[in-house]
N, C-alpha and C. Protein backbone atom coordinates (compact mmCIF):
# COMPACT_ATOMS: atom_id res chain seq x y z
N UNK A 1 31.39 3.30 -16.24
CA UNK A 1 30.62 2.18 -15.75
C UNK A 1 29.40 2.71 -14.99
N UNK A 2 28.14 2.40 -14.97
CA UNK A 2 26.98 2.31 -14.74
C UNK A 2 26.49 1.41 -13.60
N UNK A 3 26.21 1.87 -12.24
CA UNK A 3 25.76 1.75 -11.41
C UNK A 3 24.38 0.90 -11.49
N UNK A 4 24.18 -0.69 -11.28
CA UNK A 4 23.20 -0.99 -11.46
C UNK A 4 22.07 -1.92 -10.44
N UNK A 5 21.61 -1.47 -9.89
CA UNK A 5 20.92 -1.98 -8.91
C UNK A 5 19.55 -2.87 -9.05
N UNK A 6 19.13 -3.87 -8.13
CA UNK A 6 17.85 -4.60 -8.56
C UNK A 6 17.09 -4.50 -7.29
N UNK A 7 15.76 -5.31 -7.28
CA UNK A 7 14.78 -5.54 -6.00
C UNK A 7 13.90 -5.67 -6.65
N UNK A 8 13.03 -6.22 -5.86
CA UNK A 8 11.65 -6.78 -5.96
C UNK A 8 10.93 -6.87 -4.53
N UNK A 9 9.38 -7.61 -5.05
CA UNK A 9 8.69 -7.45 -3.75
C UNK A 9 8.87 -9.02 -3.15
N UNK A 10 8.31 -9.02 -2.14
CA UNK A 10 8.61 -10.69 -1.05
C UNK A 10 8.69 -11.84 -1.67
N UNK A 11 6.88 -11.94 -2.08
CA UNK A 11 7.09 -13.42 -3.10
C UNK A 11 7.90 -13.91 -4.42
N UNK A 12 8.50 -12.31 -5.19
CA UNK A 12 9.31 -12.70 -6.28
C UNK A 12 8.19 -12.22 -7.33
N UNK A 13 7.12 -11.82 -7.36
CA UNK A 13 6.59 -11.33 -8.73
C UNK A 13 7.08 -10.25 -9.66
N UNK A 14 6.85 -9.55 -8.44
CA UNK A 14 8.00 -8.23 -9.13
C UNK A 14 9.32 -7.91 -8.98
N UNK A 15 9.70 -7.70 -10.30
CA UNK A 15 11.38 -7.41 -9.73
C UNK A 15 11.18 -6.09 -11.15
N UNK A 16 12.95 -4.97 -10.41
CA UNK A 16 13.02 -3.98 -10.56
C UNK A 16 14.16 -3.59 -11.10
N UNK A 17 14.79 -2.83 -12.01
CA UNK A 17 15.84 -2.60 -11.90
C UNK A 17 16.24 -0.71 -12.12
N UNK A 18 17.33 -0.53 -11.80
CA UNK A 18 17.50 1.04 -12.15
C UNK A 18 19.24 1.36 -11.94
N UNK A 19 19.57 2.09 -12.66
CA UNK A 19 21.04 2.51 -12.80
C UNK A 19 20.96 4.08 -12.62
N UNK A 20 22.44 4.25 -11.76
CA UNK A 20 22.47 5.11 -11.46
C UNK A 20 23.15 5.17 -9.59
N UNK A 21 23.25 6.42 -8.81
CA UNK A 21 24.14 6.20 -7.58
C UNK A 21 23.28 6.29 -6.35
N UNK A 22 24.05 5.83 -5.64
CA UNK A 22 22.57 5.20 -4.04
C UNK A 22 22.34 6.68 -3.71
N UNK A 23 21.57 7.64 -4.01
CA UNK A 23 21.76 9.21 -3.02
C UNK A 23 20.19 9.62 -3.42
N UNK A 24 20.20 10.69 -2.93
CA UNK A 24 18.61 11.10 -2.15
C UNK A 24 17.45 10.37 -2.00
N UNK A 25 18.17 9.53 -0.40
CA UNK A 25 17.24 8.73 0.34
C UNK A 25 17.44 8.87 1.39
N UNK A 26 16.15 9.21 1.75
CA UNK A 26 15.43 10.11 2.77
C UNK A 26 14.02 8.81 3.35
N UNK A 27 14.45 9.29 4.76
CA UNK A 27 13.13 8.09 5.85
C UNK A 27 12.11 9.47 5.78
N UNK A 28 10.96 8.74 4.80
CA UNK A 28 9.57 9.50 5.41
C UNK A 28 8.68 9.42 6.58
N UNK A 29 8.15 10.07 7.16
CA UNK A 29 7.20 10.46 8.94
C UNK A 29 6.06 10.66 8.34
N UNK A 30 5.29 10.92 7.30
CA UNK A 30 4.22 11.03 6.88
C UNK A 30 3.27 9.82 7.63
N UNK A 31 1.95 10.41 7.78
CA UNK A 31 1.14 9.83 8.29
C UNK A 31 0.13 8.58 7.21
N UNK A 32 0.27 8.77 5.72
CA UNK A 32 -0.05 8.32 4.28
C UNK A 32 1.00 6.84 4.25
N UNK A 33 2.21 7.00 4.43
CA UNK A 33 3.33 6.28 4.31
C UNK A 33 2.89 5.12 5.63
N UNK A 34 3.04 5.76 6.35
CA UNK A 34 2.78 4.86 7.46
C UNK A 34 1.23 3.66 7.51
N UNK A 35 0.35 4.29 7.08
CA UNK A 35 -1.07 3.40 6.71
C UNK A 35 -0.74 2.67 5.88
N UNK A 36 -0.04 3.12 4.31
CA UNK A 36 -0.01 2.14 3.48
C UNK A 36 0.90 0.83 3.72
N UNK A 37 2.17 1.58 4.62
CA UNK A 37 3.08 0.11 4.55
C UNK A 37 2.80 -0.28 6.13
N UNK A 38 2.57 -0.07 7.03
CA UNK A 38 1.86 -0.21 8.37
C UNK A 38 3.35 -0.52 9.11
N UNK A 39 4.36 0.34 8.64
CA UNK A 39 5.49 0.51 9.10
C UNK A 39 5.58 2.09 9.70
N UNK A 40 6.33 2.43 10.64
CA UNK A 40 6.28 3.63 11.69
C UNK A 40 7.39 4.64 10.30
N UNK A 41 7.96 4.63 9.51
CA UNK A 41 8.80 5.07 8.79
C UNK A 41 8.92 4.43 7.28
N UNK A 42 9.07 4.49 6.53
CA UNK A 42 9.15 4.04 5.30
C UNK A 42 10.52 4.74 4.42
N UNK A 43 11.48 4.49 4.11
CA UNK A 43 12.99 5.14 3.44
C UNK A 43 12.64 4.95 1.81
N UNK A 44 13.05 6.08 1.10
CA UNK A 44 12.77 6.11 -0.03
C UNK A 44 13.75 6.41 -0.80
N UNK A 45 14.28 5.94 -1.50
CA UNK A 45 15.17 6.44 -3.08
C UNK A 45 14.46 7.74 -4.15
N UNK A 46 14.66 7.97 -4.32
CA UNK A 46 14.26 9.09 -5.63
C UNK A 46 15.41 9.05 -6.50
N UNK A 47 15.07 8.22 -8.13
CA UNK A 47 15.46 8.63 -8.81
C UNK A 47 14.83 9.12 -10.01
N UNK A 48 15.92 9.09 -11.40
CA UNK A 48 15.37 9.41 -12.60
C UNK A 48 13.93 8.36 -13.06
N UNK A 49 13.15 8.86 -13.29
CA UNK A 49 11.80 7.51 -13.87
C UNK A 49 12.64 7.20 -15.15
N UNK A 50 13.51 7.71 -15.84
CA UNK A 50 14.11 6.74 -17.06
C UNK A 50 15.47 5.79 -16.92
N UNK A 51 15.72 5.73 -15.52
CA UNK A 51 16.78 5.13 -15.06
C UNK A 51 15.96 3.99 -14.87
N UNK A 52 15.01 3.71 -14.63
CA UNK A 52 14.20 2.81 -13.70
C UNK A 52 13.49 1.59 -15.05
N UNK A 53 13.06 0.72 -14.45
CA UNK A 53 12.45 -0.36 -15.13
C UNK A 53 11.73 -1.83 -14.61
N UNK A 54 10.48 -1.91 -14.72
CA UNK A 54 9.92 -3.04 -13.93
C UNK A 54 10.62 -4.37 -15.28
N UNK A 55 11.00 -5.28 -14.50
CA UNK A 55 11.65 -6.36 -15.27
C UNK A 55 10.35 -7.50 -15.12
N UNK A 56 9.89 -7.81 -13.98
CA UNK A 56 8.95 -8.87 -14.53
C UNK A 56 7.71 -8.47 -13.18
N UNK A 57 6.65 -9.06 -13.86
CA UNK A 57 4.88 -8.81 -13.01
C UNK A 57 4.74 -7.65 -13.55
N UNK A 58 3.29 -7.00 -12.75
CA UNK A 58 2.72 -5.88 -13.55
C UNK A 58 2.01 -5.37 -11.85
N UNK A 59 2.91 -4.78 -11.64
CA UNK A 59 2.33 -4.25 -10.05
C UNK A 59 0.95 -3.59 -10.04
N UNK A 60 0.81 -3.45 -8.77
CA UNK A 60 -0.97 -2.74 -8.82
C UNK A 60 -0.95 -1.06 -8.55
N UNK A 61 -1.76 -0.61 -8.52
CA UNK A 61 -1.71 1.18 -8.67
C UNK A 61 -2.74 1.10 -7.21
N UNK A 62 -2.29 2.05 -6.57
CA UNK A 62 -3.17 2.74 -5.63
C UNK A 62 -2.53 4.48 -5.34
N UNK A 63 -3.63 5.15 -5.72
CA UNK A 63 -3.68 6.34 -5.66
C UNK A 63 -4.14 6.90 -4.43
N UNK A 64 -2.84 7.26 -3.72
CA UNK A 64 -3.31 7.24 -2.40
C UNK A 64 -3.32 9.13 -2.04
N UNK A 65 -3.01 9.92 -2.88
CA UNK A 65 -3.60 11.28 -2.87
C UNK A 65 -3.93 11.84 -3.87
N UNK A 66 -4.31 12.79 -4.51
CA UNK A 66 -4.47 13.68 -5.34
C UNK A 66 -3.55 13.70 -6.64
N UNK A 67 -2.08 13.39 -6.24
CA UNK A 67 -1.34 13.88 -6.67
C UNK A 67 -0.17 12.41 -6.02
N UNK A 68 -0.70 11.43 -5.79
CA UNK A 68 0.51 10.45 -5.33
C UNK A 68 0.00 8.67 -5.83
N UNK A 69 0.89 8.24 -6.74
CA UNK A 69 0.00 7.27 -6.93
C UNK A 69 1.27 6.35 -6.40
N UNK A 70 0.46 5.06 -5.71
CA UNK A 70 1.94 4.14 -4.98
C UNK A 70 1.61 2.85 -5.67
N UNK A 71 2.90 2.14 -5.71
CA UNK A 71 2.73 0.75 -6.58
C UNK A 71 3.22 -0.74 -5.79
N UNK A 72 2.10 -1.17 -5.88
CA UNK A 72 2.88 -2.90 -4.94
C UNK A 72 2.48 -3.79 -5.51
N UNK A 73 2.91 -5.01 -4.90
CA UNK A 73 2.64 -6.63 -5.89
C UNK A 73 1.36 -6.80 -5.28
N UNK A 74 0.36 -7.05 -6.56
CA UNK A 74 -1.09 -7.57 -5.95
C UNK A 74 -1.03 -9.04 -5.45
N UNK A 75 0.21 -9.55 -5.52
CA UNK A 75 0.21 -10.93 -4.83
C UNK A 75 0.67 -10.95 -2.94
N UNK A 76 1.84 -10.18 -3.05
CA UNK A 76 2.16 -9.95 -1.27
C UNK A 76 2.05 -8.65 -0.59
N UNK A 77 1.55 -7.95 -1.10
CA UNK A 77 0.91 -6.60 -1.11
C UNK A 77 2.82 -5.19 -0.79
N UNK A 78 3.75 -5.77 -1.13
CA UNK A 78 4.80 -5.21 -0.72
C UNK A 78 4.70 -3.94 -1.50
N UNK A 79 5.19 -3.04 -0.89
CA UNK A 79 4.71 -1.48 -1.39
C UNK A 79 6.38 -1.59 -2.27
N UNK A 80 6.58 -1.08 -3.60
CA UNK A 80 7.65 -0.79 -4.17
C UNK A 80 8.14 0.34 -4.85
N UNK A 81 6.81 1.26 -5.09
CA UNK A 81 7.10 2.92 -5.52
C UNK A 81 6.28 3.23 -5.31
N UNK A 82 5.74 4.93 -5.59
CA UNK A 82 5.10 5.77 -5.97
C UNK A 82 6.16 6.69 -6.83
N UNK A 83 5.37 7.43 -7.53
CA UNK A 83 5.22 8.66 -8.39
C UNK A 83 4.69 9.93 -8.00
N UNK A 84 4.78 11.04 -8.39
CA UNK A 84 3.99 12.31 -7.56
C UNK A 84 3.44 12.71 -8.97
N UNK A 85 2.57 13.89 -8.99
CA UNK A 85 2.45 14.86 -9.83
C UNK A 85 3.48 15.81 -9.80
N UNK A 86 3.75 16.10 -8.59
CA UNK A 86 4.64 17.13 -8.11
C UNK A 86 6.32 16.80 -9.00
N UNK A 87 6.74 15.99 -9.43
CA UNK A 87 7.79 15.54 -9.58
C UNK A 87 7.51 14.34 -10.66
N UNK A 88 6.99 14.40 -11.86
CA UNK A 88 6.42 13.38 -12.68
C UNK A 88 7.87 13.04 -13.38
N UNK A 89 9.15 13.65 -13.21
CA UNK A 89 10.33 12.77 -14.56
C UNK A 89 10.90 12.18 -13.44
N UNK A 90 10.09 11.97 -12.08
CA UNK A 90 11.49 11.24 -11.32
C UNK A 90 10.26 10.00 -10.57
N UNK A 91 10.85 8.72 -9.62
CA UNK A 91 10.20 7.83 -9.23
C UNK A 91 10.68 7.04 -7.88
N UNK A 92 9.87 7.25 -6.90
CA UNK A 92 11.04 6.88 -5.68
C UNK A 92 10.81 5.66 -5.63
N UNK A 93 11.50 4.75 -5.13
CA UNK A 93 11.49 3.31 -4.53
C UNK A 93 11.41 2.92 -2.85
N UNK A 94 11.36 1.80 -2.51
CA UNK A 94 11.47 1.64 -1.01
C UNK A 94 12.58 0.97 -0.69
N UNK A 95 13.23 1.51 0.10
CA UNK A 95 14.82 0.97 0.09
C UNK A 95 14.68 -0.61 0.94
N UNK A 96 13.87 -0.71 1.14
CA UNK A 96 13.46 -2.47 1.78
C UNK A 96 13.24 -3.10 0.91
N UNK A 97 12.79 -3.53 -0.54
CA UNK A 97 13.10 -4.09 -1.44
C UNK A 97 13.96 -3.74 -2.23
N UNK A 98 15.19 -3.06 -2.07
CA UNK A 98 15.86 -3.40 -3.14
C UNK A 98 16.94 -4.44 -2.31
N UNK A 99 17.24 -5.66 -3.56
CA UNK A 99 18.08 -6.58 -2.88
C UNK A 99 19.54 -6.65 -2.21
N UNK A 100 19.91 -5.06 -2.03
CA UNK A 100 20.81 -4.62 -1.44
C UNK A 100 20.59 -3.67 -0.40
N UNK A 101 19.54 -3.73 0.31
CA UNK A 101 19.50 -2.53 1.55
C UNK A 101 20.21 -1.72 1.89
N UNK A 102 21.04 -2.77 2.52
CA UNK A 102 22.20 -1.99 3.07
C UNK A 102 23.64 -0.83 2.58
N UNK A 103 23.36 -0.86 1.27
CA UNK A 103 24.18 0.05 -0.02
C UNK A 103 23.53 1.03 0.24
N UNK A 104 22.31 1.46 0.80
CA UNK A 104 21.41 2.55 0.77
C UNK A 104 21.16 3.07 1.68
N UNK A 105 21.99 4.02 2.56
CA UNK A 105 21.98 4.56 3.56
C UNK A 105 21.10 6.03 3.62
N UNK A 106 20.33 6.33 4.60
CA UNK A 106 19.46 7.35 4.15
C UNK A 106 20.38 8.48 4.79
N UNK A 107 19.74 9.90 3.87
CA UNK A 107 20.73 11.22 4.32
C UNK A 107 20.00 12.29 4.95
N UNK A 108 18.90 11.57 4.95
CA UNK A 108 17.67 13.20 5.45
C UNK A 108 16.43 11.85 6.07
N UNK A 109 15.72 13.37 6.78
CA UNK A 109 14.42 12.65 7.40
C UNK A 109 13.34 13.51 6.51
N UNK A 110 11.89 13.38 5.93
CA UNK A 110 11.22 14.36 5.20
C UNK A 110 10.04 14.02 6.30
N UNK A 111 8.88 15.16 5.88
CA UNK A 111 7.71 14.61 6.88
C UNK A 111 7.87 15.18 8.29
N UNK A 112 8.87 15.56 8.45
CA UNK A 112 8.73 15.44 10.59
C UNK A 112 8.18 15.93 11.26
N UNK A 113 7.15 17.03 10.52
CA UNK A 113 5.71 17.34 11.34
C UNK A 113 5.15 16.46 12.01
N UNK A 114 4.90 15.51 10.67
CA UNK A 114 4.17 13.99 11.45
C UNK A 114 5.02 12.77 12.34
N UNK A 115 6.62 13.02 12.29
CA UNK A 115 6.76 12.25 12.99
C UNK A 115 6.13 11.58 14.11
N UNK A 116 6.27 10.17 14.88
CA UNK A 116 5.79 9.73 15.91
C UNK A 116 6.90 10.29 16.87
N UNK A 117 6.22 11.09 18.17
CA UNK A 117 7.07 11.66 19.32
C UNK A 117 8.38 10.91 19.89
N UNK A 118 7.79 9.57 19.89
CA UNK A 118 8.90 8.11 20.45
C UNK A 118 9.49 8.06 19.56
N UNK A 119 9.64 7.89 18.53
CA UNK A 119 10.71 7.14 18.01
C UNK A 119 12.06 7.91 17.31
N UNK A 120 13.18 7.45 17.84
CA UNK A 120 14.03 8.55 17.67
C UNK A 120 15.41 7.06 16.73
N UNK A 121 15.77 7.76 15.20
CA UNK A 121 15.82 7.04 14.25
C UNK A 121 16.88 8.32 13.80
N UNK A 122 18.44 7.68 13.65
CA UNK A 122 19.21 8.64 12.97
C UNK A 122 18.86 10.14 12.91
N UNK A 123 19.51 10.31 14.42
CA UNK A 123 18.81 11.96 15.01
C UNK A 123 20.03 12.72 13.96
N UNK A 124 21.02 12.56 13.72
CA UNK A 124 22.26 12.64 13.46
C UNK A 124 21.68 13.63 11.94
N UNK A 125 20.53 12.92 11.56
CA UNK A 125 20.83 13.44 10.18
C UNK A 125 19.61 14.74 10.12
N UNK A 126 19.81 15.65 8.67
CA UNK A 126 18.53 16.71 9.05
C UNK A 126 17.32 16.26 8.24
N UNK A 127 16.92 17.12 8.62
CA UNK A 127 15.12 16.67 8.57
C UNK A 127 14.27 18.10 8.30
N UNK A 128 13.30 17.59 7.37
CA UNK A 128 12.20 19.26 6.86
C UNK A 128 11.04 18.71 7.52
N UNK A 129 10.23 19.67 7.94
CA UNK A 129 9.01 19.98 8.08
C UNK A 129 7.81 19.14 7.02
N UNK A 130 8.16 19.30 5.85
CA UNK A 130 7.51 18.33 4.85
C UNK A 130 8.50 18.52 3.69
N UNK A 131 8.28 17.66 3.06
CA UNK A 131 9.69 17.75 1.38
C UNK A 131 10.01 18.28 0.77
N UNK A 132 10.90 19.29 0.59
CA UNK A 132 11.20 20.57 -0.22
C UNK A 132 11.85 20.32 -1.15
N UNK A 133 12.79 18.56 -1.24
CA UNK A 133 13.46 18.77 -2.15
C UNK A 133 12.59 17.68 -3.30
């Protein structure tokens, strides 16, 4: 049996689906993450990009580095992936839209160069310098 999960963004344009098990999700500290979703942390999924599948809308592209392109609903602007160069067969998600949050417990912190000094968020778990995995 096949693990199958959904989400979408606020207003309902986009919805998502992907199969497969809740694991390597990791809260990013990046300073990129934080501008785009104007949230202090942003938690991400990484999975297979062929596990994955937009079911309905046609999200918008913003290429927010060199090498990072991120995807949200051009209707409520909700951030719902990016892609890397660095890692092109895989596709992370934002664990705030998928319609089960709470199934998705994060296991790492990535980024924590940039962490913000204050805010102290599942000290419990470890954390890189920037993303190695």
């Amino acid at each position: 049996m096949t693990d199958l999960h959904s989400g979408g963004c606020h207003c309902g344009h986009i919805r998502y689906q992907f199969s497969g098990a809740l694991h390597d999700i990791a809260h990013c500290h990046c300073s990129i993450c934080r501008k785009v979703s104007g949230g202090i942390v942003t938690t991400w999924i990484t999975l297979p990009a062929a596990n994955f599948q937009w079911l309905t809308g046609k999200p918008s592209r913003y290429d927010s580095s060199t090498s990072c392109a991120r995807f949200f609903c051009p209707n409520c602007g909700a951030q719902l992936a990016l892609v890397t160069l660095l890692s092109p067969e895989s596709i992370d998600l934002t664990i705030a839209t998928l319609d089960h949050p709470e199934r998705a417990a994060a296991e790492r912190h990535i980024w924590t160069d940039s962490q913000l000094p204050w805010l102290h968020l599942d000290e419990h778990l470890p954390g890189e310098p920037e993303e190695t995995i």
